[in-house]
C-alpha atoms as a PDB file:
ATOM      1  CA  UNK A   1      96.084  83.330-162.410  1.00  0.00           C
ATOM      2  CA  UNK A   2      98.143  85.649-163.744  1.00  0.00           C
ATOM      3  CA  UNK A   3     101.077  83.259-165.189  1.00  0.00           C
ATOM      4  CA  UNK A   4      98.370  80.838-166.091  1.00  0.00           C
ATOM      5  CA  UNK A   5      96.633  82.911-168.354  1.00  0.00           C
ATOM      6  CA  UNK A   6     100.338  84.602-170.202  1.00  0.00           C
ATOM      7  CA  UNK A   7     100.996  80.684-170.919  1.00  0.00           C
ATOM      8  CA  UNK A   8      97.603  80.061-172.307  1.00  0.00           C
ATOM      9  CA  UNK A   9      97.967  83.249-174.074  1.00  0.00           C
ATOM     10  CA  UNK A  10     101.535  82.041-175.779  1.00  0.00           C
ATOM     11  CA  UNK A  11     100.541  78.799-176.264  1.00  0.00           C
ATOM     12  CA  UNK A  12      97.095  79.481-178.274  1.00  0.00           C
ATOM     13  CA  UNK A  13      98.743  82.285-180.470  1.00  0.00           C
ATOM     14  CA  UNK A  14     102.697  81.757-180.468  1.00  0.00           C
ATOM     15  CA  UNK A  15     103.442  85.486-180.147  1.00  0.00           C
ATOM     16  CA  UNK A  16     105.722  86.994-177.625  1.00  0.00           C
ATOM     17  CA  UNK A  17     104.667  89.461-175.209  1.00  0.00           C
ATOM     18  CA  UNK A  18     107.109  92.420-175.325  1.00  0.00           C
ATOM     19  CA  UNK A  19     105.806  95.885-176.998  1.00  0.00           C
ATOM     20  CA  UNK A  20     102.180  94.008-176.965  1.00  0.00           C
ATOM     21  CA  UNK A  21      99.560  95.959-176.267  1.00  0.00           C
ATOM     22  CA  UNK A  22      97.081  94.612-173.563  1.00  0.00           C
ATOM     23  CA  UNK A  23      93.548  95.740-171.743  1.00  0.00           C
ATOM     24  CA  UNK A  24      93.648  94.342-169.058  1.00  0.00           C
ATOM     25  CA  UNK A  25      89.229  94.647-168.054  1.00  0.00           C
ATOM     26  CA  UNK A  26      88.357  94.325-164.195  1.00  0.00           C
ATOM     27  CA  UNK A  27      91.163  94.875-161.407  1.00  0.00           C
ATOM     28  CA  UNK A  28      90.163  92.313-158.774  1.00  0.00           C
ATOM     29  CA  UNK A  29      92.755  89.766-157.232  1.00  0.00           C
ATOM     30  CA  UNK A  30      92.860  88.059-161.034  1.00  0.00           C
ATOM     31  CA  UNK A  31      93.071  90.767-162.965  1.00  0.00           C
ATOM     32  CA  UNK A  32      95.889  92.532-160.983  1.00  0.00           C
ATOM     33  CA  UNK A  33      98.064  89.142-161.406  1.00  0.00           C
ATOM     34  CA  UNK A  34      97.251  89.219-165.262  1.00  0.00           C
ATOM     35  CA  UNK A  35      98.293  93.295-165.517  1.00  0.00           C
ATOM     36  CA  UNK A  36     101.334  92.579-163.144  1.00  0.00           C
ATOM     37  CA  UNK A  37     102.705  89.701-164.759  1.00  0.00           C
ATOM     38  CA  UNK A  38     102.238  91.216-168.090  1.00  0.00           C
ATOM     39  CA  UNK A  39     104.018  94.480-167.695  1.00  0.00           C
ATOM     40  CA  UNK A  40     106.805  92.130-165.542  1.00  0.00           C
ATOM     41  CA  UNK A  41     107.086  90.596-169.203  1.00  0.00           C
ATOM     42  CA  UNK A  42     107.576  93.775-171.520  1.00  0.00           C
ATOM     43  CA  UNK A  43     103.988  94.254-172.516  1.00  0.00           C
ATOM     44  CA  UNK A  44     102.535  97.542-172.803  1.00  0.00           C
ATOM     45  CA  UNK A  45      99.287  97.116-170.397  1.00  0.00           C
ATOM     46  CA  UNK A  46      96.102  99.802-169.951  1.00  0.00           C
ATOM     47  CA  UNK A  47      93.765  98.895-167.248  1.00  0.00           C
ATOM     48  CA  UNK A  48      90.405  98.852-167.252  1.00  0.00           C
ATOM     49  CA  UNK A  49      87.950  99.401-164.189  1.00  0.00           C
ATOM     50  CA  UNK A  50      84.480 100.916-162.945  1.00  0.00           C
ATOM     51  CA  UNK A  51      84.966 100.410-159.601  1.00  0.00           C
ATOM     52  CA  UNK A  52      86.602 103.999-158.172  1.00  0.00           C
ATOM     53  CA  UNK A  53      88.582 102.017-155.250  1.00  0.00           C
ATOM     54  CA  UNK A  54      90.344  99.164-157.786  1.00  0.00           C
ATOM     55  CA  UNK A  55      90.515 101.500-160.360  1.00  0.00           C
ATOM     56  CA  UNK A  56      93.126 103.710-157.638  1.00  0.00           C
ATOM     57  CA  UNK A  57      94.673 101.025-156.946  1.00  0.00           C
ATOM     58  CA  UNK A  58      95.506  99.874-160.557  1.00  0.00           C
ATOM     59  CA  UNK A  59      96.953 104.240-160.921  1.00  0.00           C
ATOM     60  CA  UNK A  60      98.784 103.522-157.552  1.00  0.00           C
ATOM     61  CA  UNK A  61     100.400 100.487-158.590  1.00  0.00           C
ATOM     62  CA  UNK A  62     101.594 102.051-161.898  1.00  0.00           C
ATOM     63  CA  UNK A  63      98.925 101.373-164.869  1.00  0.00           C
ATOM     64  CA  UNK A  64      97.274 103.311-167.044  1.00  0.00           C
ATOM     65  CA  UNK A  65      93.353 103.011-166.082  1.00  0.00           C
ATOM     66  CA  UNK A  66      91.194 104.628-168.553  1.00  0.00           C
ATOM     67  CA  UNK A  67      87.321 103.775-169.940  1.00  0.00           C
ATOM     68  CA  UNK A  68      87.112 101.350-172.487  1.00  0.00           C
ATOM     69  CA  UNK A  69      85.951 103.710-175.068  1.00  0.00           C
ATOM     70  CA  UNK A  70      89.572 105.226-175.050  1.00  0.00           C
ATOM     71  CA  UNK A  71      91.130 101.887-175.454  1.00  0.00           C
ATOM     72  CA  UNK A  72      90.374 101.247-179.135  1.00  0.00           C
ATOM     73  CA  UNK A  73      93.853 102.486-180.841  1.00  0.00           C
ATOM     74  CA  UNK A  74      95.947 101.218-178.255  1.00  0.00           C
ATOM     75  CA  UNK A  75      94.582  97.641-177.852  1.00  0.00           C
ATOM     76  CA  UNK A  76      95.900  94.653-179.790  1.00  0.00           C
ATOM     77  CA  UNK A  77      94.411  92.824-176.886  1.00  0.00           C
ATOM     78  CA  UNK A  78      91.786  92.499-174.868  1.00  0.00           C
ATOM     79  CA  UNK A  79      91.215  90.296-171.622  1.00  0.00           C
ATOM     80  CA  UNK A  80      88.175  90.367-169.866  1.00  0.00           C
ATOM     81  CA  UNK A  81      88.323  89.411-165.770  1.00  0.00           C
ATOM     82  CA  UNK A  82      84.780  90.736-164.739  1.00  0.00           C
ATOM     83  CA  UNK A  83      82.857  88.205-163.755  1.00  0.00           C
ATOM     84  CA  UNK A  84      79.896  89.608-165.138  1.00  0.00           C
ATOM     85  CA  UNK A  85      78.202  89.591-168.668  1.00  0.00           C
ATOM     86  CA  UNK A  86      78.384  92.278-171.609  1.00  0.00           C
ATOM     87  CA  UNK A  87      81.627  93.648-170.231  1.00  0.00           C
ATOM     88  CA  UNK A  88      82.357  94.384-173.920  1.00  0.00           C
ATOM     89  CA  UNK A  89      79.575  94.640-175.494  1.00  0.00           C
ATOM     90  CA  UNK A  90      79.004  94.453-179.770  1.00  0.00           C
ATOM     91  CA  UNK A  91      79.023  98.086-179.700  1.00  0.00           C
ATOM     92  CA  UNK A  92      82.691  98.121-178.309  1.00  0.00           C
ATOM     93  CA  UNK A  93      83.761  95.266-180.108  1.00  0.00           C
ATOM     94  CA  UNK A  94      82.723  97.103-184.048  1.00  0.00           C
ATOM     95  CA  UNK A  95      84.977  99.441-182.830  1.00  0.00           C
ATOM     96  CA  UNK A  96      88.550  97.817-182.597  1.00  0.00           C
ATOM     97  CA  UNK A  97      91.213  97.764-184.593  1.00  0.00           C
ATOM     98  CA  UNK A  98      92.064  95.346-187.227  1.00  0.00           C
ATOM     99  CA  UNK A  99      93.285  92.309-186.201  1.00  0.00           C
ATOM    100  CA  UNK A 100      92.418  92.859-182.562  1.00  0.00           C
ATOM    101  CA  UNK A 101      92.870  89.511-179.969  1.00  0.00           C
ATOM    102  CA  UNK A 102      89.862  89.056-177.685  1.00  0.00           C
ATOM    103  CA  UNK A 103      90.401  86.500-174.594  1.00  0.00           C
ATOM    104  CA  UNK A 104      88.399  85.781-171.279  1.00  0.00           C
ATOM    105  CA  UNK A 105      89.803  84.875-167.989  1.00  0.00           C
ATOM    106  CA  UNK A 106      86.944  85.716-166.381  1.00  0.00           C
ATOM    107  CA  UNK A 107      84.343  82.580-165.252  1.00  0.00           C
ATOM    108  CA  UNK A 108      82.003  82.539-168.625  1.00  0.00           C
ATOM    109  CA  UNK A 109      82.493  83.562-171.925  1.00  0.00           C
ATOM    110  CA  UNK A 110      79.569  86.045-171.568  1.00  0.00           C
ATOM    111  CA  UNK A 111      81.712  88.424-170.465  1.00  0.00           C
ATOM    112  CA  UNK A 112      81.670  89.529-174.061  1.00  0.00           C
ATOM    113  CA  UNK A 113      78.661  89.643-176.114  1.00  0.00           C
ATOM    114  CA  UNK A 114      79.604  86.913-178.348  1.00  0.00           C
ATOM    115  CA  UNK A 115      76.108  86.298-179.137  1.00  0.00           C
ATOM    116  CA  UNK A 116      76.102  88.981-181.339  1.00  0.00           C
ATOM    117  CA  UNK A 117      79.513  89.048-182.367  1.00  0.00           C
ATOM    118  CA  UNK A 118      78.144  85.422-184.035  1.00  0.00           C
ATOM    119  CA  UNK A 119      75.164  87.017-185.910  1.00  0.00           C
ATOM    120  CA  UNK A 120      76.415  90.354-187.299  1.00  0.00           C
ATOM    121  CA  UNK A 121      80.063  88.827-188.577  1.00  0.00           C
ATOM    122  CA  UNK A 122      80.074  88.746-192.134  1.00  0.00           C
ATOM    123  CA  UNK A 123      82.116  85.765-192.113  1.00  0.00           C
ATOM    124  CA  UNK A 124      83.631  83.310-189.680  1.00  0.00           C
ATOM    125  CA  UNK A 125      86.662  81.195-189.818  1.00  0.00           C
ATOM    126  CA  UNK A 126      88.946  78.579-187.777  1.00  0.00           C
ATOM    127  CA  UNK A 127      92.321  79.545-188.057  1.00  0.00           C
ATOM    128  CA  UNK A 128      93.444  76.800-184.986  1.00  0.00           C
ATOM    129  CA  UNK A 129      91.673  74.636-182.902  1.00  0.00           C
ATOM    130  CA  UNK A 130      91.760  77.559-180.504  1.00  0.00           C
ATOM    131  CA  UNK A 131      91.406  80.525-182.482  1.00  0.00           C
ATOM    132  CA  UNK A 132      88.357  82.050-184.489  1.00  0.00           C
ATOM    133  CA  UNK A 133      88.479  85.059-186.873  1.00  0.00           C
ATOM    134  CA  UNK A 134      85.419  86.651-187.317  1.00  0.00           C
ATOM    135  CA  UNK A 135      85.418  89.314-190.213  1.00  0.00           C
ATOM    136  CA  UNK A 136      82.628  92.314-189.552  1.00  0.00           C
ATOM    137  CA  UNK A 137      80.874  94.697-191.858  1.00  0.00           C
ATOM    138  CA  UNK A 138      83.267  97.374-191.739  1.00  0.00           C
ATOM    139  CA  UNK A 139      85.992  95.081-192.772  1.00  0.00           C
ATOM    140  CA  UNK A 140      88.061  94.343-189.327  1.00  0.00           C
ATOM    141  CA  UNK A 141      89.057  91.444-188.904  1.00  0.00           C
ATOM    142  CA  UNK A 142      89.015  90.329-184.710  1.00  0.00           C
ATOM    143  CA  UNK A 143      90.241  86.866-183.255  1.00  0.00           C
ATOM    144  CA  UNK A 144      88.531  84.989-180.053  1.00  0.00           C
ATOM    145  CA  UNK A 145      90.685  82.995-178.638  1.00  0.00           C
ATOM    146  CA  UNK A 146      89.429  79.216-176.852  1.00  0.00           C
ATOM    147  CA  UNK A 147      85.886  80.487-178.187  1.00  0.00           C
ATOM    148  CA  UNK A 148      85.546  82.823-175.251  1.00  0.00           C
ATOM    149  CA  UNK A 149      86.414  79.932-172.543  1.00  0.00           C
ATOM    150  CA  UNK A 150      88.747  80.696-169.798  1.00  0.00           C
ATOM    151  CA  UNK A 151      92.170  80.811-171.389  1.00  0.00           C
ATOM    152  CA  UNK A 152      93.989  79.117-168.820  1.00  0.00           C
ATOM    153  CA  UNK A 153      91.732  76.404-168.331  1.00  0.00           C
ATOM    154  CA  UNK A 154      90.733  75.817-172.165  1.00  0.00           C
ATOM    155  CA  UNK A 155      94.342  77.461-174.030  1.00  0.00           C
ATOM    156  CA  UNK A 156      97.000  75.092-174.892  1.00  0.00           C
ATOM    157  CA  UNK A 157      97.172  72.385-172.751  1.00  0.00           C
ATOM    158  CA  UNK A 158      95.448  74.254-169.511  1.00  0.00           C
ATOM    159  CA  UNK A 159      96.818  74.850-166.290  1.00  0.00           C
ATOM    160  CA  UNK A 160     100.074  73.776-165.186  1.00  0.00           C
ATOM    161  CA  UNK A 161     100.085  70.887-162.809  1.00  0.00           C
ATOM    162  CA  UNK A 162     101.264  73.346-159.806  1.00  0.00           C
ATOM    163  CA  UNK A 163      98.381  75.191-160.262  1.00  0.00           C
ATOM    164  CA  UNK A 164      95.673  72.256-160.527  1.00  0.00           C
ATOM    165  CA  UNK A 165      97.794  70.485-157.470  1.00  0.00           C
ATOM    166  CA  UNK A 166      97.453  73.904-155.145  1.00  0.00           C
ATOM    167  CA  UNK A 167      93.554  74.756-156.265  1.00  0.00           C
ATOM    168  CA  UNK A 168      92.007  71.524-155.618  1.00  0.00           C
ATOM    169  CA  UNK A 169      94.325  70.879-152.392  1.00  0.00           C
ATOM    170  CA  UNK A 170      92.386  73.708-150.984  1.00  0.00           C
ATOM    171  CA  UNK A 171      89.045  72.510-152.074  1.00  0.00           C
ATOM    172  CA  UNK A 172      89.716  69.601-150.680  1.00  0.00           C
ATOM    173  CA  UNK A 173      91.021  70.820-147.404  1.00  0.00           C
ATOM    174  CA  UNK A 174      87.640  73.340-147.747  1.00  0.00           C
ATOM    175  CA  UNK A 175      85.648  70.427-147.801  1.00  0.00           C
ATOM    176  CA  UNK A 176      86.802  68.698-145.196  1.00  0.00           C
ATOM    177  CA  UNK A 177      87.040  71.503-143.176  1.00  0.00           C
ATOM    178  CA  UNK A 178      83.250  72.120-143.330  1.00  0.00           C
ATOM    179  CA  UNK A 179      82.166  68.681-142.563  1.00  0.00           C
ATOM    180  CA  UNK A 180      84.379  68.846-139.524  1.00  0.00           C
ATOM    181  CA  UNK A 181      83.364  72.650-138.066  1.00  0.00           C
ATOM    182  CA  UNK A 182      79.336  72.414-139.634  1.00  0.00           C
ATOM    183  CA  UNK A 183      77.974  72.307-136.449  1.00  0.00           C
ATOM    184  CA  UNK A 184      79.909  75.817-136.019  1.00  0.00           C
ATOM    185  CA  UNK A 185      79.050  77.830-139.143  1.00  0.00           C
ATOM    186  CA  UNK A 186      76.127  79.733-140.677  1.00  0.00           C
ATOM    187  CA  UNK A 187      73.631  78.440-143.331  1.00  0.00           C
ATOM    188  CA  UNK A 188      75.167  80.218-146.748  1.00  0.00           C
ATOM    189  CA  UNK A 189      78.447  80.535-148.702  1.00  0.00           C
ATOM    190  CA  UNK A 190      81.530  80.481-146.698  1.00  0.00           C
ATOM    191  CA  UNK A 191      85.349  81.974-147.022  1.00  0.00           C
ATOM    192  CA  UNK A 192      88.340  79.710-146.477  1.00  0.00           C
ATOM    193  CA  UNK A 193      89.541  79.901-142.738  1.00  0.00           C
ATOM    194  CA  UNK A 194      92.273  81.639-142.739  1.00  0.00           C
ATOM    195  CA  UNK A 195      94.118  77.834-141.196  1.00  0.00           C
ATOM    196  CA  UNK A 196      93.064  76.058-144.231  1.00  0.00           C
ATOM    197  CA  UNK A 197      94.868  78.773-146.443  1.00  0.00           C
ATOM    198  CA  UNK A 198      97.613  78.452-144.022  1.00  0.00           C
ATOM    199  CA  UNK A 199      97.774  75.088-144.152  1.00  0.00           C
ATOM    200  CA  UNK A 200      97.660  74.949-147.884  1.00  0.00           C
ATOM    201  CA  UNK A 201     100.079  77.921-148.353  1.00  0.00           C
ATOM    202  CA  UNK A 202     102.815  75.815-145.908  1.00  0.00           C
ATOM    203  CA  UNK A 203     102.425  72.572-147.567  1.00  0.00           C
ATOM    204  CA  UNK A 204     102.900  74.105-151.484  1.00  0.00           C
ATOM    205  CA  UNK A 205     105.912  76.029-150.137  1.00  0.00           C
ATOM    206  CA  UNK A 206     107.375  73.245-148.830  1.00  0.00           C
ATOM    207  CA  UNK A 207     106.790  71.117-152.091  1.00  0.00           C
ATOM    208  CA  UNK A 208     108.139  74.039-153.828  1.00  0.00           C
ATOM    209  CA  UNK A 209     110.818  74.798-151.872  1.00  0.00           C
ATOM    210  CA  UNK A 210     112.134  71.046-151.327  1.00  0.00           C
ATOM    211  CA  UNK A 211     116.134  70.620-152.206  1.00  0.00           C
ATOM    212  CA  UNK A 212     116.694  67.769-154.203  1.00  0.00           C
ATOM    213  CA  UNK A 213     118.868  64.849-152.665  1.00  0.00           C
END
């Protein structure tokens, strides 16, 4: 997800990514690409995290983790990869700066509350199909980029073809894997076999890998 989301990021505001400032909110297996990839690309990245055990392992792999709160003068953006709701919440949001970028590449745009964000702006504009500035009380200016969609699915032109070709291979090989092995598994929600990543994983290498003639 990580190089997803940088492109949607570049393509929906055509600004570069060295010296930016980033919060990077939630440390799971997307949110660690997005930090990675960013700092990888000259950006200036603070991580965000409740959870003690990602939170180390953001400090041990070199970021900055610190409470939200003391994010506010640093931040020119923030990218929320929760997966749950109010992760900023209106209260946070009255706080940053001027001019402040707010993205999600988390599954729904609740991850901020942009319920309220709507009511208590004092004005609202559309500066691109894929950018809204909403002015608040106090003056600030903040911009929500894809309206609070995923950024890599709903920024620039979405995810690159690689991407869709390797995420829906394995849903398909998912699929078929549970019709064939049902008789085998538990009632519930189920992880990938570790063969169907494998299998996956080969093929995509391969493909990727492939010399031309």
């Amino acid at each position: 997800m990580g190089q997803t989301i940088i492109e949607g990021f570049m393509r929906t505001t055509n600004l570069i990514l060295p010296t930016r400032r980033f919060v990077i909110v939630g440390y799971g297996t997307c949110g660690r690409g997005i930090a990675r990839y960013l700092r990888n690309l000259g950006s200036q990245v603070i991580v965000v995290e409740n959870d003690p055990m990602a939170g180390l392992e953001a400090a041990l792999d070199g970021f900055r983790v610190a409470k939200l709160e003391e994010t506010f003068t640093f931040a020119q953006v923030y990218i929320t990869v929760t997966g749950r709701p109010n992760a900023i919440s209106m209260a946070h949001i009255s706080q940053m700066n001027d001019g402040t970028i707010l993205a999600n590449a988390g599954h729904f745009s609740w991850e901020m509350d942009l319920d309220r964000l709507r009511q208590e702006a004092e004005h609202i504009e559309r500066l691109t199909a894929d950018i809204e500035q909403f002015t608040l009380t106090n003056g600030r200016r903040l911009m929500l980029l894809t309206e609070g969609e995923m950024l890599n699915l709903a920024g620039g032109s979405g995810n690159p073809a690689e991407t869709m070709d390797l995420g829906l291979s394995l849903q398909a090989a998912s699929l078929l894997y549970l019709v064939q092995h049902r008789q085998h598994l538990v009632n519930g929600p189920q992880p990938v076999p570790h063969i169907v990543n494998t299998e996956i994983a080969s093929k995509m290498l391969y493909h990727l890998s492939e010399k031309p003639v």
